[in-house]
Protein backbone atom coordinates (compact mmCIF):
# COMPACT_ATOMS: atom_id res chain seq x y z
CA UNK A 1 -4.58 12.65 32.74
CA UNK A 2 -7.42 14.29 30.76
CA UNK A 3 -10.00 12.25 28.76
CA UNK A 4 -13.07 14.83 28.78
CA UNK A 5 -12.03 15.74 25.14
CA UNK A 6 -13.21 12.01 24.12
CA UNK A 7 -16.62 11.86 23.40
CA UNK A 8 -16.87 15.24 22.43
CA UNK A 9 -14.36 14.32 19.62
CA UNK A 10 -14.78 10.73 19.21
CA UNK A 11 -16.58 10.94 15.65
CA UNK A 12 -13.95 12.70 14.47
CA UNK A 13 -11.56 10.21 14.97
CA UNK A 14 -14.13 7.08 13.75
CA UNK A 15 -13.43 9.52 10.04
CA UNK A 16 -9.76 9.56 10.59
CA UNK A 17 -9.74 5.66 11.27
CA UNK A 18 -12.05 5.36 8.45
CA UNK A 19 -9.74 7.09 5.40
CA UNK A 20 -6.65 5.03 7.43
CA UNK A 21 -8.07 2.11 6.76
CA UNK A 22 -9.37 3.37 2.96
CA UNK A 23 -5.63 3.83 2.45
CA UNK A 24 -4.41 1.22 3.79
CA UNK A 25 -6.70 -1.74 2.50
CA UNK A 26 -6.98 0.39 -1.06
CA UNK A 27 -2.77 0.53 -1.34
CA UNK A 28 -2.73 -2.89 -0.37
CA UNK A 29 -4.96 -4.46 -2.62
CA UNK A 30 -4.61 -2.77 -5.45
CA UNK A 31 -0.38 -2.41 -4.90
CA UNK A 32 -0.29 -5.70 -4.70
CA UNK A 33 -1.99 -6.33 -7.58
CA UNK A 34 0.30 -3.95 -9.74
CA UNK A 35 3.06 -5.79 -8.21
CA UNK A 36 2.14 -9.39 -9.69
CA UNK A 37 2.90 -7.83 -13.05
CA UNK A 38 5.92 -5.83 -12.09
CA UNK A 39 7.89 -8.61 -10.45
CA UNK A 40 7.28 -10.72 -13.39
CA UNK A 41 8.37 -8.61 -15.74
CA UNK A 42 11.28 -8.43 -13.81
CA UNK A 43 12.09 -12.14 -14.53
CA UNK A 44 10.77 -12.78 -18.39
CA UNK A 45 9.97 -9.67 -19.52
CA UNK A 46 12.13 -8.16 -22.37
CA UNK A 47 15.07 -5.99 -22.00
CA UNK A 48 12.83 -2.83 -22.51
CA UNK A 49 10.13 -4.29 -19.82
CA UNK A 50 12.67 -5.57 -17.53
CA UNK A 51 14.71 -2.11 -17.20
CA UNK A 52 11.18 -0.05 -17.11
CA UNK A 53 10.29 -2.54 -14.18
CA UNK A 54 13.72 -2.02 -12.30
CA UNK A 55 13.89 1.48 -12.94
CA UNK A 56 10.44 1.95 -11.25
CA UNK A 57 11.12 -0.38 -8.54
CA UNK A 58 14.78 1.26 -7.52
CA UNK A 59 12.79 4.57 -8.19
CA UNK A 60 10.03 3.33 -5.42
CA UNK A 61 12.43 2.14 -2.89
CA UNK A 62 15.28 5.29 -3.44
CA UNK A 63 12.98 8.21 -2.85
CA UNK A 64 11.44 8.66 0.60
CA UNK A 65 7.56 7.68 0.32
CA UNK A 66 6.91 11.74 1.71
CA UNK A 67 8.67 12.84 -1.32
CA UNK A 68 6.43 11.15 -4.14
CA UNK A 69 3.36 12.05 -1.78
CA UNK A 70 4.14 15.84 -2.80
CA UNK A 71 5.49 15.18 -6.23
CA UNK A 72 2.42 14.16 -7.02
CA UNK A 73 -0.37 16.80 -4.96
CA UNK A 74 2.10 19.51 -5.44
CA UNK A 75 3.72 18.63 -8.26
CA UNK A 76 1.26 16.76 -10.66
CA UNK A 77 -1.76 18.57 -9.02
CA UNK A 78 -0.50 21.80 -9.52
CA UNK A 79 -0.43 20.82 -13.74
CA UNK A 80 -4.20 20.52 -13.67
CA UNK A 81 -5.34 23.63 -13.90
CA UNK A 82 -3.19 24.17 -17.46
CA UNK A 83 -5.54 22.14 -19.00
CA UNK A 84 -7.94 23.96 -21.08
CA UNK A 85 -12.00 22.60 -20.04
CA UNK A 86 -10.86 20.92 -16.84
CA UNK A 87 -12.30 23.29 -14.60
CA UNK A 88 -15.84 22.90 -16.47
CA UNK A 89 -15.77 18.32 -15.77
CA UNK A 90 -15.46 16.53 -12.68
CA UNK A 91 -11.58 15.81 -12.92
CA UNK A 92 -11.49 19.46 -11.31
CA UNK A 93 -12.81 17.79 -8.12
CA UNK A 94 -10.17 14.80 -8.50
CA UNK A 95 -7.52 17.44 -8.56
CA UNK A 96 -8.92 20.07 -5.28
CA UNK A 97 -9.43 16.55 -3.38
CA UNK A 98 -6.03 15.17 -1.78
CA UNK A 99 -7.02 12.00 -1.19
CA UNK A 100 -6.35 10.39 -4.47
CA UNK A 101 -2.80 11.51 -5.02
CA UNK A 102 -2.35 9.80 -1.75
CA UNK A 103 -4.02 6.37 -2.96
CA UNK A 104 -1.80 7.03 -5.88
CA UNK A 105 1.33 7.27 -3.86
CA UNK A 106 1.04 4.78 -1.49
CA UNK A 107 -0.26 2.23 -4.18
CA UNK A 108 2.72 2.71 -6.35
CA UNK A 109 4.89 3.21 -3.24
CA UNK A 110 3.18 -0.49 -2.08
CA UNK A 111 3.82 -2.01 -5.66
CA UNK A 112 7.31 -0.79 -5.86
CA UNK A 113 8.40 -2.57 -2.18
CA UNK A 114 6.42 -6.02 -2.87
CA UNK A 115 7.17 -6.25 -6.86
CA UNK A 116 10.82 -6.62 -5.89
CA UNK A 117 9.50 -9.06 -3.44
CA UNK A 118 7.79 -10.89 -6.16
CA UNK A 119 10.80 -11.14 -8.11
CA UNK A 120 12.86 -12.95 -5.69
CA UNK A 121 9.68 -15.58 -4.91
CA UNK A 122 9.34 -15.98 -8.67
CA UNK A 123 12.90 -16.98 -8.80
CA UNK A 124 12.94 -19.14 -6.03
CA UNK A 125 10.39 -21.42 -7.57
CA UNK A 126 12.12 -24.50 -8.27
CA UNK A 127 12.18 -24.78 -12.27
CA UNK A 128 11.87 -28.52 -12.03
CA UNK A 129 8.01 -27.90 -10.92
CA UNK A 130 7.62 -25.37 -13.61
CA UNK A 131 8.77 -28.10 -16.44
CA UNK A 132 6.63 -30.47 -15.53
CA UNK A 133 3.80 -28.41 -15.76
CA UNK A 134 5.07 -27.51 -19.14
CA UNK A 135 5.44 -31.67 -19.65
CA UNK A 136 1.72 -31.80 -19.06
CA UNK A 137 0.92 -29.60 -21.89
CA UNK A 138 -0.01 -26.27 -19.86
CA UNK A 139 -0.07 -23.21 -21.95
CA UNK A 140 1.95 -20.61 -20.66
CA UNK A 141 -0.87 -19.03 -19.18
CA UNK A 142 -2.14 -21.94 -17.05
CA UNK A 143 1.82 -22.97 -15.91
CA UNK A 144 2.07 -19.18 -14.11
CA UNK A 145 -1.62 -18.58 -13.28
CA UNK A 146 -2.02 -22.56 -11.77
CA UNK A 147 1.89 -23.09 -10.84
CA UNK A 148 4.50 -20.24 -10.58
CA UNK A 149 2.22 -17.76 -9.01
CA UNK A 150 1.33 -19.65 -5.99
CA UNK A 151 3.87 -20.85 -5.54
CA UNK A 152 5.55 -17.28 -5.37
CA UNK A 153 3.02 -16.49 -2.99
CA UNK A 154 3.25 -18.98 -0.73
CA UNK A 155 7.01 -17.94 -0.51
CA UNK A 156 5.89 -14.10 0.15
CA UNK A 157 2.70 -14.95 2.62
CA UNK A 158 5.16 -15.20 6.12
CA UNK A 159 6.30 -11.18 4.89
CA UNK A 160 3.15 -9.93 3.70
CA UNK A 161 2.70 -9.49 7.15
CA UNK A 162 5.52 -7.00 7.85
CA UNK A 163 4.75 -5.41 4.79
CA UNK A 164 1.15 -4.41 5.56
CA UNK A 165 1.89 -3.66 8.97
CA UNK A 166 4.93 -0.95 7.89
CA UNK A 167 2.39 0.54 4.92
CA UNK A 168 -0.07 0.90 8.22
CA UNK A 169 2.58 2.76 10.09
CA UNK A 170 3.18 5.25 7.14
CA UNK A 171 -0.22 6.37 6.73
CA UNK A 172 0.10 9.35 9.07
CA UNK A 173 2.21 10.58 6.00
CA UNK A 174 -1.05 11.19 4.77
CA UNK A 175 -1.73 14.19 6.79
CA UNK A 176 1.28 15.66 5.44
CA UNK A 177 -1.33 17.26 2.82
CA UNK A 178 -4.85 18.12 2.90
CA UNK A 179 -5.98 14.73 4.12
CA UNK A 180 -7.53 14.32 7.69
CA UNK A 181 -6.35 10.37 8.78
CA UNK A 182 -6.04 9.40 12.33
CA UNK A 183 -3.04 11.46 13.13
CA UNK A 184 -4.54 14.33 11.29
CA UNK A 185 -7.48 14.01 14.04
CA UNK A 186 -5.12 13.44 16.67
CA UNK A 187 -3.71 16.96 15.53
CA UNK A 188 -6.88 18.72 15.44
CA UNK A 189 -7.82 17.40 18.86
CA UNK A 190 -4.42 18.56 20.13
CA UNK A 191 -4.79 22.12 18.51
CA UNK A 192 -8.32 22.51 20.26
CA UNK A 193 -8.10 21.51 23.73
CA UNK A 194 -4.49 22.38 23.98
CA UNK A 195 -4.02 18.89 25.76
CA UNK A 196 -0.92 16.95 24.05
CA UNK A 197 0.00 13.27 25.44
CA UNK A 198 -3.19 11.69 26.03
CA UNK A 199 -4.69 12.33 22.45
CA UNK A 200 -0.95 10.88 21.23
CA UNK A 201 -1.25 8.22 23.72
CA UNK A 202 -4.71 6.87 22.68
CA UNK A 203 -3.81 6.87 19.11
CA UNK A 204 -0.60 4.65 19.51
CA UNK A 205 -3.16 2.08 20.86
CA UNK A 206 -5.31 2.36 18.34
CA UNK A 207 -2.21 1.23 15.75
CA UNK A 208 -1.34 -1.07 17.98
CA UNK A 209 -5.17 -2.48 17.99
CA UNK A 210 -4.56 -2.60 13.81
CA UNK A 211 -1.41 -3.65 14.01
CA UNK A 212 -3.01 -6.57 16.74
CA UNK A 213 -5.39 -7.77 14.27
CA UNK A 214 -3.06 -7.52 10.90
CA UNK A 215 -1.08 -10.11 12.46
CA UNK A 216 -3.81 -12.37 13.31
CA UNK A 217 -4.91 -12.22 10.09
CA UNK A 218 -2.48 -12.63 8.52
CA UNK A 219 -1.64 -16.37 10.72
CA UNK A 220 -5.12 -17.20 10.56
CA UNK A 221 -4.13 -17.05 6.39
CA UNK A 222 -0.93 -18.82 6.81
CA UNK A 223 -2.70 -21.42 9.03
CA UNK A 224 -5.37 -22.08 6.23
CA UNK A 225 -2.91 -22.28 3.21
CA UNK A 226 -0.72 -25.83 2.62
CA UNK A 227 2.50 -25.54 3.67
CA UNK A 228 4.66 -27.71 1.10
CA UNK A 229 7.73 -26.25 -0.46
């Protein structure tokens, strides 16, 4: 096995690790964070809120995650340049650079997956807990934001796990466009030095390293947050 081709080429894969990671904590966070609302609306939202929630959620989860990736570079991107003035701002730069339609589709792809998630752990707080908060004289603010939606999480916390680890393992999608991740590296390397398994080979370990210390992480959380249902 050949492994001259690794120093020579080992910045270039520190970048690609570095926008894998952008996308993956950036989809995470922020996906998450969309998906609070989502799920939620899911359960007391109105009839318009709840079917604009579902309809985004079974949208999310029914398309393949490649698909919305080039709906949006090739598809939204390409509706830039009709817009008189944008060439002259800096949203011209936002559209040449493929990097933020992928944040943008693995965010919403991120929200979709975990605000159906949400749902189900809002529902499976038990309403007795929610009524006594109520009892106490909690607005409806403070009975979600001190009650419901910790509850919700602690019920989601053991998946979150899973979740981040299979957004981690979809991030090569990434190099489907313009956008030069870890497995777009890998690629480069590969189409240099013509050498094929070991630059394949030493980026499965470095997922596996990620994957390694998601799932500590992620115990080291569980082990720090109460565990009464």
């Amino acid at each position: 096995m050949r492994w001259d081709w690794l120093p020579t080429y080992f910045p270039f894969l520190v970048h690609g690790l570095l926008v894998t990671l952008l996308i993956l904590v950036f989809s995470v966070v922020v996906g998450f964070i969309l998906a609070v609302p989502i799920g939620l609306a899911q359960v007391t939202g109105s009839l318009a809120t709840r079917s604009f929630a579902k309809a985004f959620c079974n949208y999310i989860r029914g398309t393949p995650l490649l698909t919305q990736i080039w709906l949006l570079y090739y598809g939204v991107g390409s509706l830039f340049p009709l817009i008189p003035g944008l060439r002259e701002n800096f949203m011209w730069l936002i559209r040449l650079d493929a990097i933020y339609y992928v944040l943008l589709a693995f965010t919403l792809s991120f929200a979709g997956y975990e605000a159906e998630i949400m749902r189900g752990a809002f529902l499976s707080v038990p309403r007795g807990e929610l009524e006594a908060a109520r009892a106490f004289g909690m607005s409806p603010w403070k009975v979600t934001s001190r009650v419901w939606f910790p509850r919700a999480v602690l019920q989601v916390l053991p998946t979150l796990t899973g979740e981040v680890i299979g957004q981690l393992k979809s991030t090569p999608l990434a190099f489907t466009v313009p956008v030069m991740d870890l497995m777009g590296a890998t690629s480069k390397i590969r189409q240099d030095t013509y050498i094929i398994y070991e630059p394949l080979i030493f980026l499965a370990l470095i997922y596996m390293v990620l994957t390694f210390i998601i799932t500590r992480a992620f115990g080291y959380l569980e082990r720090l947050i109460p565990t009464r249902r």
